[in-house]
Protein backbone atom coordinates (compact mmCIF):
# COMPACT_ATOMS: atom_id res chain seq x y z
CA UNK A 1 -31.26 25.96 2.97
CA UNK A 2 -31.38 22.23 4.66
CA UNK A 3 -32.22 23.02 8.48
CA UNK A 4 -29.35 20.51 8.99
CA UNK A 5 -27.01 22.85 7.79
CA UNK A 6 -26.21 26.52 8.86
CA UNK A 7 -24.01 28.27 6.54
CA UNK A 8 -23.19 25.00 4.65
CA UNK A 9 -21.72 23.72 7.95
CA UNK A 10 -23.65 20.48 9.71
CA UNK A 11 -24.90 20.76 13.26
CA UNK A 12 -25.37 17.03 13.63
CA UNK A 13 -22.74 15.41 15.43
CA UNK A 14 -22.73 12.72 12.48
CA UNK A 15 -22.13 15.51 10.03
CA UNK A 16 -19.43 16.98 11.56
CA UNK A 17 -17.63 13.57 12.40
CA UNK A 18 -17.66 13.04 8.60
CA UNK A 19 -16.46 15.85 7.38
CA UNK A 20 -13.51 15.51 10.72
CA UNK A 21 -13.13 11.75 8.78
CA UNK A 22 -12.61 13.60 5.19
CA UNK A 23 -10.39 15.82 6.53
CA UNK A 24 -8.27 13.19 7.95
CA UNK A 25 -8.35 11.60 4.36
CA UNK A 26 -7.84 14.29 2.72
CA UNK A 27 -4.36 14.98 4.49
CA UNK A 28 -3.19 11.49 3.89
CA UNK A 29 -3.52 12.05 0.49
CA UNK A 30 -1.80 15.21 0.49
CA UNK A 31 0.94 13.84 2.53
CA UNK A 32 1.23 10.92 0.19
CA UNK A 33 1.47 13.48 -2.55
CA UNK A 34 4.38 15.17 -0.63
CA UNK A 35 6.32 12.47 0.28
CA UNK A 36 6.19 11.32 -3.32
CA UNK A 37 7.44 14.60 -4.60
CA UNK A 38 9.96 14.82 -2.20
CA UNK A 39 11.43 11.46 -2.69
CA UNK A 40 11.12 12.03 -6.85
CA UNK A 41 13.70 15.02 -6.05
CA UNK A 42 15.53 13.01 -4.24
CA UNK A 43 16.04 10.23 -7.35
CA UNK A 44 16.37 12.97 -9.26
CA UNK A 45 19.33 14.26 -7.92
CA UNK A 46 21.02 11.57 -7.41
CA UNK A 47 20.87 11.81 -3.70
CA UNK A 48 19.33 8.51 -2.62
CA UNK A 49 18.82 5.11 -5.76
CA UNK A 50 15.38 4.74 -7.38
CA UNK A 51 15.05 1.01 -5.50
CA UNK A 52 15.40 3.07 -1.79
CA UNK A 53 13.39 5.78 -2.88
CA UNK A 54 10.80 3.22 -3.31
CA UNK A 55 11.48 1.17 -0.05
CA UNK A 56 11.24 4.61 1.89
CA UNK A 57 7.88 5.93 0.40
CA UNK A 58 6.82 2.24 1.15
CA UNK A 59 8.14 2.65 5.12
CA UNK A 60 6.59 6.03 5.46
CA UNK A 61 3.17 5.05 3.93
CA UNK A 62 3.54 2.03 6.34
CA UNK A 63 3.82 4.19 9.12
CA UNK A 64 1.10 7.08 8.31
CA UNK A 65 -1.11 4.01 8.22
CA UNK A 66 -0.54 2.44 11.47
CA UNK A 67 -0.44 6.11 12.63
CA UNK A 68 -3.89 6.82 11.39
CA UNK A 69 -5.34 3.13 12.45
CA UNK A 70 -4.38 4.08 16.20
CA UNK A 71 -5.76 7.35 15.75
CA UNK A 72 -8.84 6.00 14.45
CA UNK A 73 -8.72 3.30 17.31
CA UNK A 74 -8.27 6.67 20.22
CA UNK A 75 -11.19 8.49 18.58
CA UNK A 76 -13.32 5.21 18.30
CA UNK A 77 -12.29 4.88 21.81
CA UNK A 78 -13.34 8.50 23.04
CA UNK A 79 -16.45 8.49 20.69
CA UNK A 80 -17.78 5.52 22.50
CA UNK A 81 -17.04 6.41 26.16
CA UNK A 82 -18.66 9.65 25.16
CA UNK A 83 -21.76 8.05 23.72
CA UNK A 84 -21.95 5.39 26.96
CA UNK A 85 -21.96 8.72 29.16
CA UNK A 86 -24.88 10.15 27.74
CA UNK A 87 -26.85 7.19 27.68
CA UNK A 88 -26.14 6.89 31.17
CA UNK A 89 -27.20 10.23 31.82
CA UNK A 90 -30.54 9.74 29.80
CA UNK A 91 -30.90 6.42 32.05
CA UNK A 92 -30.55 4.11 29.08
CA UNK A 93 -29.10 1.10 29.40
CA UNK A 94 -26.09 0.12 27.27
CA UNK A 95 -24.98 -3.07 25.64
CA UNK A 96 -22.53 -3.53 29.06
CA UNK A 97 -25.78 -2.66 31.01
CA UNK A 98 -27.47 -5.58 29.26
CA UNK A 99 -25.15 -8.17 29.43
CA UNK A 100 -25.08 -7.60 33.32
CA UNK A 101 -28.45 -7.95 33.22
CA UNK A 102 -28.62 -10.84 31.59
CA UNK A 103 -25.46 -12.79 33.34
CA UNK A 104 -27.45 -11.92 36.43
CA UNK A 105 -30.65 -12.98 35.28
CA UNK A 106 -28.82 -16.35 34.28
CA UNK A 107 -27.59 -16.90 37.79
CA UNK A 108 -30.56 -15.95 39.33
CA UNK A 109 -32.73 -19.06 37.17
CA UNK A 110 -29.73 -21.54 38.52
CA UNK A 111 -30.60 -20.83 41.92
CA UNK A 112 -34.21 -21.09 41.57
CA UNK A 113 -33.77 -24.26 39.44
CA UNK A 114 -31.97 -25.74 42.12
CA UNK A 115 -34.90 -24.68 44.79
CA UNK A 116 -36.89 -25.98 42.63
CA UNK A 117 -35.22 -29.39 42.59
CA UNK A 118 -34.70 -29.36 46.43
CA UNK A 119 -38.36 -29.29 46.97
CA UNK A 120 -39.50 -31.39 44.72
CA UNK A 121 -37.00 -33.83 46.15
CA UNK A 122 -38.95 -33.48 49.36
């Protein structure tokens, strides 16, 4: 048995992310299946023409996949103001951290390039 695994279920955070990721394709798929069936029937019968049973599976793919891109957008979202909270916790600095840093470094050789000047102009 992998010591990453415990009863073929990952207890890395990475591990169970992907298999929260292949769930989420895996029910697109099936709900692309459905729809299709559904809309087949609906041809079938008669109830709706072959050319807006098309345009409808078209609009409701359309939609699951804006659905799922802001979905993917909120858990990209959460996942990274989760990971900036424990870094912050652990006292490392992150790429926001940084950037401070570095616009106030920035500022700070201005100022000390303009001393500089000023005595030297003496």
């Amino acid at each position: 048995m992998n010591k990453e695994t415990v009863n073929g279920t990952s207890k890395t955070w990475t591990g169970q992310l992907r298999r929260i990721v292949l769930a989420g394709v895996g029910a697109v798929a099936v709900a692309q299946e459905e729809y299709e069936t559904f809309i087949s029937r609906l041809v079938a019968k008669g109830e709706i023409a072959e050319k807006d049973g098309k345009q409808l599976l078209a609009d409701l793919l359309s939609r699951q996949k804006k659905a799922a891109k802001d979905g993917a957008g909120k858990l990209t979202g959460a996942l990274d103001n989760r990971i900036e909270r424990i870094f912050h916790k652990m006292h490392i600095p992150t790429k926001s951290d940084v950037a401070t840093l570095a616009q106030r470094i920035e500022e700070l050789n201005e100022k000390l390039d303009k001393l500089v000047k000023k005595s030297a102009a003496k």
